[in-house]
C-alpha atoms as a PDB file:
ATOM      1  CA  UNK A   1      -6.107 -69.296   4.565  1.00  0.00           C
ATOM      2  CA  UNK A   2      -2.240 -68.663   3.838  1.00  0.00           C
ATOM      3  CA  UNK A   3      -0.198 -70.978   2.732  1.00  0.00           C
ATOM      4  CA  UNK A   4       3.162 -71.436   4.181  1.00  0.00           C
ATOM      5  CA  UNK A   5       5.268 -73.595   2.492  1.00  0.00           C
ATOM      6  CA  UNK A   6       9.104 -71.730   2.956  1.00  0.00           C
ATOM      7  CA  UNK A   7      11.141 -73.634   0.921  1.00  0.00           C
ATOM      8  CA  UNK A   8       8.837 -72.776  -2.618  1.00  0.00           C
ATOM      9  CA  UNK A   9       8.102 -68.958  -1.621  1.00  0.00           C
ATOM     10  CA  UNK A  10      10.725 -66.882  -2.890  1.00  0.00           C
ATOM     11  CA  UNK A  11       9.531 -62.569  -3.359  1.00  0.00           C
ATOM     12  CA  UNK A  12       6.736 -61.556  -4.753  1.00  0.00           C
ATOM     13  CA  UNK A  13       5.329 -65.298  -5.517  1.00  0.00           C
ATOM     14  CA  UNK A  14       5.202 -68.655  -5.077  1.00  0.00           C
ATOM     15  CA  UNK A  15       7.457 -71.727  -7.149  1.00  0.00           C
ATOM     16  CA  UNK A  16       6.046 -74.954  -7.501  1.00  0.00           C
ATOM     17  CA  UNK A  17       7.947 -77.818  -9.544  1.00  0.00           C
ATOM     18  CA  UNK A  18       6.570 -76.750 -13.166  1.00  0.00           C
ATOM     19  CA  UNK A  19       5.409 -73.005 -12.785  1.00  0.00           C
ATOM     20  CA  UNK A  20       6.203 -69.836 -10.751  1.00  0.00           C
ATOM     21  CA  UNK A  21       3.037 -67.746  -9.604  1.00  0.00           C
ATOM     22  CA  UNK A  22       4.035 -63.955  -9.194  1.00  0.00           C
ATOM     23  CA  UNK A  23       0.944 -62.263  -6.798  1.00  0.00           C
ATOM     24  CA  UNK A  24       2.488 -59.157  -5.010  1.00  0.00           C
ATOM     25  CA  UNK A  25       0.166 -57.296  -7.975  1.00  0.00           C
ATOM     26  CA  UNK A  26      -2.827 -59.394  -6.177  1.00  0.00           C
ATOM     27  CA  UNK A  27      -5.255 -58.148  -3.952  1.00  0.00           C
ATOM     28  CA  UNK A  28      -5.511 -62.008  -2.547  1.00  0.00           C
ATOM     29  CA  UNK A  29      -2.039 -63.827  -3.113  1.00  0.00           C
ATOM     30  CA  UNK A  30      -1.446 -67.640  -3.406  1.00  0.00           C
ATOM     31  CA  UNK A  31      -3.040 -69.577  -0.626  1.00  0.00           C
ATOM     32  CA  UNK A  32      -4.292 -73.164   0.327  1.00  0.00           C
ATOM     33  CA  UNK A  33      -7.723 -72.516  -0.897  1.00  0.00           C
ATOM     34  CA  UNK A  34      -6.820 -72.190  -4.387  1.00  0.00           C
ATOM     35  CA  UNK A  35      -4.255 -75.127  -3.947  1.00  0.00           C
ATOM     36  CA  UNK A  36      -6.798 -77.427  -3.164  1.00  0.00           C
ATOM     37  CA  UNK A  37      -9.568 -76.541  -5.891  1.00  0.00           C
ATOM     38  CA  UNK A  38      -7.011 -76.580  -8.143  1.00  0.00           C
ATOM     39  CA  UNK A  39      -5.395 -80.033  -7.360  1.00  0.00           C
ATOM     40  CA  UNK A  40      -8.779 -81.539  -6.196  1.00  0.00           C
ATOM     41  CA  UNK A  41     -11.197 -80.547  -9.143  1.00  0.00           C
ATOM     42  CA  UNK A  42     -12.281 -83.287 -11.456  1.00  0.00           C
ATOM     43  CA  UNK A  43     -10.138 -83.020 -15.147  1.00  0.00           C
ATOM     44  CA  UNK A  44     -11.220 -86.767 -16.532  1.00  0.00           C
ATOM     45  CA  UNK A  45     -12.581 -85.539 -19.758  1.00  0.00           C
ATOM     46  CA  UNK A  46     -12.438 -82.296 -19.517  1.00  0.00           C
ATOM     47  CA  UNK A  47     -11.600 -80.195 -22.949  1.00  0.00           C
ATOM     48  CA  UNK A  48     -12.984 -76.649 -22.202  1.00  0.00           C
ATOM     49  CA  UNK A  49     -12.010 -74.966 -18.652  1.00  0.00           C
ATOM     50  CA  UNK A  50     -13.450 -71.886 -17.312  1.00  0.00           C
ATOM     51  CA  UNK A  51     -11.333 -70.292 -14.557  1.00  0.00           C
ATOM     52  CA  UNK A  52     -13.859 -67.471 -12.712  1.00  0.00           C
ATOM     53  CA  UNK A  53     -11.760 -64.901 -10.531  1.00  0.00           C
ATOM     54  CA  UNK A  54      -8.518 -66.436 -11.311  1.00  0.00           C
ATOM     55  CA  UNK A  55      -6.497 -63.460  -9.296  1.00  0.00           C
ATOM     56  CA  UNK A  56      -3.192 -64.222 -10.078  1.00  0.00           C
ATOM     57  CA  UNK A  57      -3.971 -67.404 -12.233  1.00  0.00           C
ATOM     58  CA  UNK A  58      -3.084 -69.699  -9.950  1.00  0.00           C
ATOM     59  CA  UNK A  59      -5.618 -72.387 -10.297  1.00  0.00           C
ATOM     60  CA  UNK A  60      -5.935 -72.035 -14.549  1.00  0.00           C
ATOM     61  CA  UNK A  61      -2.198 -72.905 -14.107  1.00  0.00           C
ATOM     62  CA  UNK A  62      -2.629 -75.972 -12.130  1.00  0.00           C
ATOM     63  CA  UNK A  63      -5.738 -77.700 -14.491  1.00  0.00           C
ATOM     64  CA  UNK A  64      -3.277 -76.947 -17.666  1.00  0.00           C
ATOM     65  CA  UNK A  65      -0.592 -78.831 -15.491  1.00  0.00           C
ATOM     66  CA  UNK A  66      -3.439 -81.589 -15.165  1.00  0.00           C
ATOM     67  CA  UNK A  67      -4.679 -81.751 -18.385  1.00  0.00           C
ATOM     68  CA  UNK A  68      -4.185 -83.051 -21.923  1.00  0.00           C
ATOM     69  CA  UNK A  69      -2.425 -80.784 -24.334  1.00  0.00           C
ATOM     70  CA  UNK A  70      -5.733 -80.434 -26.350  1.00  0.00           C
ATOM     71  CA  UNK A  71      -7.378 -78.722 -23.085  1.00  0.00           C
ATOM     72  CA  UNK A  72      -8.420 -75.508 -23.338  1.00  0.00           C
ATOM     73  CA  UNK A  73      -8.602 -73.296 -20.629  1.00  0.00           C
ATOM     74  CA  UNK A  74     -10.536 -69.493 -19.850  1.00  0.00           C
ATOM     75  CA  UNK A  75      -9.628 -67.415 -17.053  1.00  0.00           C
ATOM     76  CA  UNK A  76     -11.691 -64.544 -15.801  1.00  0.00           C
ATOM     77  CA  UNK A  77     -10.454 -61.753 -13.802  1.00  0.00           C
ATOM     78  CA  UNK A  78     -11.919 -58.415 -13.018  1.00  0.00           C
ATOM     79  CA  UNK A  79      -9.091 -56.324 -11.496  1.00  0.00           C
ATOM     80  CA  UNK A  80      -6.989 -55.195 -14.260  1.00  0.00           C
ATOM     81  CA  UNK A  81      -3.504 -55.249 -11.729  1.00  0.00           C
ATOM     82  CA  UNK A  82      -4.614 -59.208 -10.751  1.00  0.00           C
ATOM     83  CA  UNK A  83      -5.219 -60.036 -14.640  1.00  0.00           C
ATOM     84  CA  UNK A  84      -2.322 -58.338 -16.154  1.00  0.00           C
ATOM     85  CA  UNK A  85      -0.109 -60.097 -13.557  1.00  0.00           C
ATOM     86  CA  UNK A  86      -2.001 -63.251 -14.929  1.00  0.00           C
ATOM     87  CA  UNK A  87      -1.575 -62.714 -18.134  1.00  0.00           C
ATOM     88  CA  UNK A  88       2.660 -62.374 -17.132  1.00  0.00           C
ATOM     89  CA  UNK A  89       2.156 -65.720 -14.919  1.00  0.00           C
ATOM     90  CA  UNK A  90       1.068 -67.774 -18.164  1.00  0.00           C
ATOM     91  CA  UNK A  91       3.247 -66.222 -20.303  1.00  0.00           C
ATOM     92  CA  UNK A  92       5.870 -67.870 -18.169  1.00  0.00           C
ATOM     93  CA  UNK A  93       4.410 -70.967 -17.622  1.00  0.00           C
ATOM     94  CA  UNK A  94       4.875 -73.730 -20.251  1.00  0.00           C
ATOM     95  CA  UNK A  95       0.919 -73.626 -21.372  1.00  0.00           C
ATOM     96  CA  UNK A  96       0.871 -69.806 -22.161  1.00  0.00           C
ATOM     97  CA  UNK A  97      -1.119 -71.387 -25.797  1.00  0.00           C
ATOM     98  CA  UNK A  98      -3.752 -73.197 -24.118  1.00  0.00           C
ATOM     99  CA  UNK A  99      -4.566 -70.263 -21.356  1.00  0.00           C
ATOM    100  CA  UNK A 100      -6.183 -67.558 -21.824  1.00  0.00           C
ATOM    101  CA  UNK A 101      -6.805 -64.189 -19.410  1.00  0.00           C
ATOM    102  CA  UNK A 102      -9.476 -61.749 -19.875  1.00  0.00           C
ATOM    103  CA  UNK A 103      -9.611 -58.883 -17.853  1.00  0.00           C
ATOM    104  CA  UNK A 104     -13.413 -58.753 -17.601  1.00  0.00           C
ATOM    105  CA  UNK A 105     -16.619 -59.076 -15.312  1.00  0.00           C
ATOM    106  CA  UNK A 106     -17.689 -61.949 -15.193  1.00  0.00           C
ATOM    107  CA  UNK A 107     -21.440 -61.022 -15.912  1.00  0.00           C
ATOM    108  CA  UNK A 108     -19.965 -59.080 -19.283  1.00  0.00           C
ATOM    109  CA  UNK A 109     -18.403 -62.110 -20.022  1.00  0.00           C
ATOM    110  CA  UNK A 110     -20.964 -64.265 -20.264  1.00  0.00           C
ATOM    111  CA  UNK A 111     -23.304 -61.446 -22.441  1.00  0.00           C
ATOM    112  CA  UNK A 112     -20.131 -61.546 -24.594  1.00  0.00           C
ATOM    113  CA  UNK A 113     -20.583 -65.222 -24.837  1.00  0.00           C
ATOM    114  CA  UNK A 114     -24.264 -65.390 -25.384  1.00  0.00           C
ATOM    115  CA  UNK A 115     -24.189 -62.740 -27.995  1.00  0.00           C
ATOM    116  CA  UNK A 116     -21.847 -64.617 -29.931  1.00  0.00           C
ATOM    117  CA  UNK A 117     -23.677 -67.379 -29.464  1.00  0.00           C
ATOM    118  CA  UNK A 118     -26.701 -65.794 -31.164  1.00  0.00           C
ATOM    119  CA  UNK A 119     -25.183 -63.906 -34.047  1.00  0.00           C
ATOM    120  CA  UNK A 120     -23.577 -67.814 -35.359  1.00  0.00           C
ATOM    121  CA  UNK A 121     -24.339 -70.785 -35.719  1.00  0.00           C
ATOM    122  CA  UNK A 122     -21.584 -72.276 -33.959  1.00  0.00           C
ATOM    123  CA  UNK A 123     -22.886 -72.712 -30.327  1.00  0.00           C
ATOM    124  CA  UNK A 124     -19.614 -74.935 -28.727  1.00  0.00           C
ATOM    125  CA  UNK A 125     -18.466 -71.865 -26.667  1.00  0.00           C
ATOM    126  CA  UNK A 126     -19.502 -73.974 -23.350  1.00  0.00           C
ATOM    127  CA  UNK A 127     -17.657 -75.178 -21.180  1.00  0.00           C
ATOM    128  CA  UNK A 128     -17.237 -78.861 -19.387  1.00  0.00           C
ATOM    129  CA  UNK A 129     -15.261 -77.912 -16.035  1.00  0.00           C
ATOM    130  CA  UNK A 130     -15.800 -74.726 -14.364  1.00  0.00           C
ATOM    131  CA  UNK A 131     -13.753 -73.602 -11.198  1.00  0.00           C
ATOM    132  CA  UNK A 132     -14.204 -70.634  -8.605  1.00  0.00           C
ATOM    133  CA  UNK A 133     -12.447 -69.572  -5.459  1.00  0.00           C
ATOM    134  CA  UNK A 134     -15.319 -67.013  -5.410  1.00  0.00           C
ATOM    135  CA  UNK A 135     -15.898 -63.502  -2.938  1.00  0.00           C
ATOM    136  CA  UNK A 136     -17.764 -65.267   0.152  1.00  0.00           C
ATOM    137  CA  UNK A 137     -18.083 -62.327   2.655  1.00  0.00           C
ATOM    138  CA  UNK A 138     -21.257 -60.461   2.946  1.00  0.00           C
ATOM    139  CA  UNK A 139     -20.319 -57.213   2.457  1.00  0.00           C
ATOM    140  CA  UNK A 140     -19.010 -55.365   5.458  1.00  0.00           C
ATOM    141  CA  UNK A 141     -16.332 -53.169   6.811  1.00  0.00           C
ATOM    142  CA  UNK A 142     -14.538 -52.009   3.534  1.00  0.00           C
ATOM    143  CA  UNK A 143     -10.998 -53.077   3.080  1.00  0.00           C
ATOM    144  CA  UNK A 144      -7.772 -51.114   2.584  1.00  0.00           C
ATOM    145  CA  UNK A 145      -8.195 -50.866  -1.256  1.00  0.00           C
ATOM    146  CA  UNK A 146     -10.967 -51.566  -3.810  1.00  0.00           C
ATOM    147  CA  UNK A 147      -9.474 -54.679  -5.467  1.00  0.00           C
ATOM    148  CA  UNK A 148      -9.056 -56.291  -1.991  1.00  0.00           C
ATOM    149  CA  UNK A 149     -12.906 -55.679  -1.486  1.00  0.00           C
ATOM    150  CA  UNK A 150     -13.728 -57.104  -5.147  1.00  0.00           C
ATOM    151  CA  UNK A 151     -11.487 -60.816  -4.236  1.00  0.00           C
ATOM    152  CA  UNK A 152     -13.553 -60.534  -0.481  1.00  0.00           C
ATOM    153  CA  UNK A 153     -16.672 -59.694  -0.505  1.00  0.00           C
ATOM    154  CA  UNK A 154     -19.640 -60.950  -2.389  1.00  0.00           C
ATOM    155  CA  UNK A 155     -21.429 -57.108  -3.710  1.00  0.00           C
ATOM    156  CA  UNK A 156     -19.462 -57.554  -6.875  1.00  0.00           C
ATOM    157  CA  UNK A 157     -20.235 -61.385  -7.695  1.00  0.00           C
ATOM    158  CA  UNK A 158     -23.148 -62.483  -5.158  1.00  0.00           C
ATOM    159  CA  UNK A 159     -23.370 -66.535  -4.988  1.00  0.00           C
ATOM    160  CA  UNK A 160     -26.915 -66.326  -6.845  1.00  0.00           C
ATOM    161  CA  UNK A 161     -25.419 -64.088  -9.454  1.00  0.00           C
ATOM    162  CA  UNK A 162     -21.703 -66.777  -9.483  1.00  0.00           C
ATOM    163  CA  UNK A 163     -24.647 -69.570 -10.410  1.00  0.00           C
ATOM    164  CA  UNK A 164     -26.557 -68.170 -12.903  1.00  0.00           C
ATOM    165  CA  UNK A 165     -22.896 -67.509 -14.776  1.00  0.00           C
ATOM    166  CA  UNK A 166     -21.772 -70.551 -14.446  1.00  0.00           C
ATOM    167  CA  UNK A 167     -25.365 -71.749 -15.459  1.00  0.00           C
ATOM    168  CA  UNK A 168     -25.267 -69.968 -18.640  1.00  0.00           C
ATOM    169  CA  UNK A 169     -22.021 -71.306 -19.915  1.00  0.00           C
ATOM    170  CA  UNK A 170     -21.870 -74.525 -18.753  1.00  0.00           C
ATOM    171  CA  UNK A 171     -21.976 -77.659 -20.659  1.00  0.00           C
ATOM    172  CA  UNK A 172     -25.470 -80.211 -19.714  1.00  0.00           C
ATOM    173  CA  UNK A 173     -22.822 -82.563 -18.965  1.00  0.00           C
ATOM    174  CA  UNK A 174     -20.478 -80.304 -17.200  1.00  0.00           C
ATOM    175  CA  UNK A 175     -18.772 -79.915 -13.619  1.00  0.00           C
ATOM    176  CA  UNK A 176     -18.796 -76.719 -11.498  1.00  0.00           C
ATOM    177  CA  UNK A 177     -15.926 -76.909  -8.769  1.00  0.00           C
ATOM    178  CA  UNK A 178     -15.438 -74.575  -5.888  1.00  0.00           C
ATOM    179  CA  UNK A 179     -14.054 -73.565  -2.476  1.00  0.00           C
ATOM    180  CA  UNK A 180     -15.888 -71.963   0.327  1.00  0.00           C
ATOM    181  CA  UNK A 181     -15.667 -71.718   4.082  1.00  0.00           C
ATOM    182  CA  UNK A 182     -17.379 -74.627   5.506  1.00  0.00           C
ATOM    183  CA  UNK A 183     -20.722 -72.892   6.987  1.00  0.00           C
ATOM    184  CA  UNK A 184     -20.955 -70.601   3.634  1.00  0.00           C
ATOM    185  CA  UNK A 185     -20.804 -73.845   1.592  1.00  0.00           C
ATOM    186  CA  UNK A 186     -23.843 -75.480   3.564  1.00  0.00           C
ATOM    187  CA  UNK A 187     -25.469 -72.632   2.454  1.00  0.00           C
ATOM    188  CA  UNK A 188     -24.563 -72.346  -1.005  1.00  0.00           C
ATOM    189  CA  UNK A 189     -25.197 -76.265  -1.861  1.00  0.00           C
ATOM    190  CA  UNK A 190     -28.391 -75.540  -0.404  1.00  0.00           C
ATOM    191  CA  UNK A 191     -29.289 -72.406  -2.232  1.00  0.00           C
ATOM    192  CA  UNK A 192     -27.741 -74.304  -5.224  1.00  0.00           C
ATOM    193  CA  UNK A 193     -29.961 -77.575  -4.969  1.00  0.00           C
ATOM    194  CA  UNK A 194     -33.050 -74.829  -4.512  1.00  0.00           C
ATOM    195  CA  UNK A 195     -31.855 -73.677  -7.891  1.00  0.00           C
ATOM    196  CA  UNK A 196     -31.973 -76.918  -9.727  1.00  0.00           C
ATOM    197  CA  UNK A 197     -28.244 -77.964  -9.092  1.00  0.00           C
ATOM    198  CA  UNK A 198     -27.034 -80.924  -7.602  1.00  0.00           C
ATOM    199  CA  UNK A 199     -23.953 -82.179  -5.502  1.00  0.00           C
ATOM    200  CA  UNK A 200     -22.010 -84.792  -6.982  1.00  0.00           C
ATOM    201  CA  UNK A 201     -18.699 -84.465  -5.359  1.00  0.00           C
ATOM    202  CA  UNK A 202     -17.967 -82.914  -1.737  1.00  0.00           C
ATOM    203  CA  UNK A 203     -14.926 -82.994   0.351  1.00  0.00           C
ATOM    204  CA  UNK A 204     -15.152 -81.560   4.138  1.00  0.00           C
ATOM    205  CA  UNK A 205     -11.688 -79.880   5.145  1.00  0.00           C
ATOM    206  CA  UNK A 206     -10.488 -79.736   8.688  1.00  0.00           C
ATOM    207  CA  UNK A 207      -6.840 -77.865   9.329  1.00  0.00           C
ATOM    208  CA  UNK A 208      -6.061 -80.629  12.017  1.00  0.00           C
ATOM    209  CA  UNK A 209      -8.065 -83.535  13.584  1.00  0.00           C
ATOM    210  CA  UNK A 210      -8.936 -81.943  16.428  1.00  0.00           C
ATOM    211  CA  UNK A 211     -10.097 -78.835  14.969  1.00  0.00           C
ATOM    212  CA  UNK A 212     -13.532 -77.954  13.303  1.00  0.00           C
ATOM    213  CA  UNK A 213     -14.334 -78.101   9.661  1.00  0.00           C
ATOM    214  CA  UNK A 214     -13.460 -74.691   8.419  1.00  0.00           C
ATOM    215  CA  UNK A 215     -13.528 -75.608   4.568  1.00  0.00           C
ATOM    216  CA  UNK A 216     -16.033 -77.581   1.631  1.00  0.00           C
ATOM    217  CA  UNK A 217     -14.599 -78.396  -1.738  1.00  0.00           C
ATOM    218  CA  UNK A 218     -17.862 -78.681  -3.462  1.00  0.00           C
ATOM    219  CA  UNK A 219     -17.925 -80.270  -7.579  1.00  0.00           C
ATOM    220  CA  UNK A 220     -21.735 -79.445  -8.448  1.00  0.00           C
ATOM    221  CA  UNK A 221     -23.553 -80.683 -11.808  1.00  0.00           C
ATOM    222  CA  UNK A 222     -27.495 -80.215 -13.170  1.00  0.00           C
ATOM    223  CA  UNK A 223     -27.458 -83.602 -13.384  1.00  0.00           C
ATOM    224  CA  UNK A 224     -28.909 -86.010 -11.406  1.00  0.00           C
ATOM    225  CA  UNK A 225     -26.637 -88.261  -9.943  1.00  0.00           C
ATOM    226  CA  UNK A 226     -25.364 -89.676  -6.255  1.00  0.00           C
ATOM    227  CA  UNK A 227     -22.689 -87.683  -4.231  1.00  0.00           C
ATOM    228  CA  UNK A 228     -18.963 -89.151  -3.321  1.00  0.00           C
ATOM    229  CA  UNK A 229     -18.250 -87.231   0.219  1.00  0.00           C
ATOM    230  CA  UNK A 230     -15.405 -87.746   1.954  1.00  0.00           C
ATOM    231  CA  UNK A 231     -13.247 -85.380   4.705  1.00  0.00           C
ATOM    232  CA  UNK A 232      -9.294 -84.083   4.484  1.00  0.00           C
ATOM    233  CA  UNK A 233      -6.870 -83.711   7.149  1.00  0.00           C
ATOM    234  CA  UNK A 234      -4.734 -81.057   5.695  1.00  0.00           C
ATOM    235  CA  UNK A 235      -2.163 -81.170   8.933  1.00  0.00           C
ATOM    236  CA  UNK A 236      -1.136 -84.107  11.407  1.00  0.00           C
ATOM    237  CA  UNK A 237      -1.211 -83.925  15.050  1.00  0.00           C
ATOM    238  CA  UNK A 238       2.653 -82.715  14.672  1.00  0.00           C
ATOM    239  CA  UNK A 239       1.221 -79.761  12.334  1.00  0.00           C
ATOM    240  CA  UNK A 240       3.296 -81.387   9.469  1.00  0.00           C
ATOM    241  CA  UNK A 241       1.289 -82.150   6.113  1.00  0.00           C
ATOM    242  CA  UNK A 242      -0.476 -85.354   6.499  1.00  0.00           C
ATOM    243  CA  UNK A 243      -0.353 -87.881   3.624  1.00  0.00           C
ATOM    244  CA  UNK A 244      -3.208 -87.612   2.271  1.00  0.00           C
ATOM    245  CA  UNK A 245      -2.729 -83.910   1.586  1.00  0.00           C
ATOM    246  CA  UNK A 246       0.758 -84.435   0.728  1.00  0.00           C
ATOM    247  CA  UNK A 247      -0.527 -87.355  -2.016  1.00  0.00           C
ATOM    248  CA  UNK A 248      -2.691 -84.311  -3.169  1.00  0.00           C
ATOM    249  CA  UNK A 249      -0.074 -81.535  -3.422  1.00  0.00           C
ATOM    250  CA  UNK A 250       2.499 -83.859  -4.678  1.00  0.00           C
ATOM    251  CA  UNK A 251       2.780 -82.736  -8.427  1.00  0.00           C
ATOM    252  CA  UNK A 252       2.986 -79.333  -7.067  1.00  0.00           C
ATOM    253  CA  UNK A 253       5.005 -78.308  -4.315  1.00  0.00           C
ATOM    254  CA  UNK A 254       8.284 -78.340  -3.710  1.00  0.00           C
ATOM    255  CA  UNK A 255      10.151 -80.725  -2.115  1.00  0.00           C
ATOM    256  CA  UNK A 256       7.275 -83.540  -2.083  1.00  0.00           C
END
C-alpha cells in the first residue's frame, strides 16, 4: 500500500519530524503498512526489540522514537542493498547507539542466537517485542529483480518458518506484532493459534468506510490471555486522514 503524504517525501526517501528514511536502495520503499506496525505496536515495557525484514529500517526507527533510551533494538535484513541503506538510515537518525542492522537471514540469525546461547551461560539474548512486515504472497510470477521477490513473496521466509523464528527468540512474556493483508491474516492467526499462539491484540484496517477490510494489525503472545479488537478508518469520506489515524501518525508525519 503506498503512502502518499507530499509534503514529507522529498527524493529517494521519506522525512518525518525526527528521522529521514532513504529507500530508493529498497526493493519495497516506505509505505503505510510499515507506518502503522510501527506506530501501532505495543512498547509499554519493552527493553529488547527485534525488527524482522526491516528493508530500509523504517519501523526499528519508529519503536527507538517510541521508546526509553535504555531500549534496545535488532533489525534483520536479508538483502545486503536494503540493509546497508539501513545501516546509513540509523546512522542518521538520533538512536544510531541503540539500533542495530544485520545483514542476515533470518533463520541464520536465530542459529547464531541459539548457539550462543549454548556455548554461555548468559541466556538474556531474547527478546520482549518482536515486529514483522513479513513476505505474504505465495510465490508466483517472479518479479523484476531478486530482492523485490525476497520483500514479496513468502519462498524465502514462509509464515510457519516467520513463527518458529520468532518462537525461538522470544521472551515467555513477550509480544509478536505484525501486518498482513486482511484475508492472509485470518489465516495466519489461525495457523498461529494451531501452533500454540494466541491473539491478544488485533486491529481490522479499512482504507475508507465504505470500502472492505484490506488490512489486520495483529500483536500475538504464547500466553493466554483475552483479545482487545477494534477497526481503523485510515481515510474519511473526503479521502483526507481521519482522526483517528491522524492521532496515530501524529509523532510522525509532517505537518500533523
Amino acid at each position: 500500500m503506498a503512502l502518499i503524504q507530499k509534503p514529507a517525501f522529498r527524493r529517494g526517501g521519506f522525512t518525518f519530524k525526527q528521522f529521514f528514511v532513504g529507500h530508493d536502495k529498497c526493493a519495497m520503499k516506505v509505505g503505510t503498512d510499515g507506518v502503522l506496525l510501527g506506530a501501532w505496536a505495543s512498547v509499554y515495557n519493552r527493553k529488547r526489540c527485534l525488527d524482522i525484514g526491516s528493508g530500509s529500517g523504517l519501523i526499528a526507527l519508529m519503536l527507538a522514537q517510541r521508546t526509553q533510551n535504555d531500549t534496545i533494538i535488532d533489525a534483520v535484513e536479508l538483502d545486503a542493498l536494503a540493509a546497508a541503506q539501513a545501516i546509513d538510515n540509523v546512522q542518521q537518525s538520533p538512536w544510531s547507539s541503540r539500533i542495530t542492522v544485520y545483514q542476515q537471514d533470518i533463520h541464520d540469525f536465530v542459529r547464531h542466537i541459539q548457539s550462543a546461547r549454548n556455548g554461555s551461560p548468559v541466556t538474556h539474548v531474547q527478546y520482549d517485542l518482536i515486529v514483522s512486515n513479513p513476505p505474504y504472497f505465495e510465490p508466483a510470477i517472479a518479479c523484476r529483480n531478486e530482492a523485490r521477490n525476497q520483500a514479496r513473496y513468502t519462498a524465502s521466509l514462509s509464515h510457519q518458518g516467520l513463527l518458529a523464528c520468532v518462537q525461538a527468540l522470544i521472551a515467555p512474556t513477550g509480544l509478536f506484532c505484525l501486518v498482513l493483508p486482511y484475508d492472509i491474516g485470518e489465516q495466519f492467526a489461525k495457523m498461529a493459534a494451531d501452533l500454540g499462539w494466541f491473539t491478544h491484540f488485533r486491529v481490522n484496517v479499512r482504507d475508507r468506510k465504505d470500502k472492505p477490510l484490506h488490512r489486520v494489525l495483529l500483536g500475538l503472545s504464547l500466553q493466554e490471555q483475552d483479545i482487545q479488537e477494534s477497526e481503523l478508518t485510515i481515510r474519511s469520506s473526503g479521502g483526507t486522514y481521519s482522526a483517528e489515524f491522524r492521532q496515530l501518525i501524529t509523532d510522525f508525519y509532517l505537518y500533523y
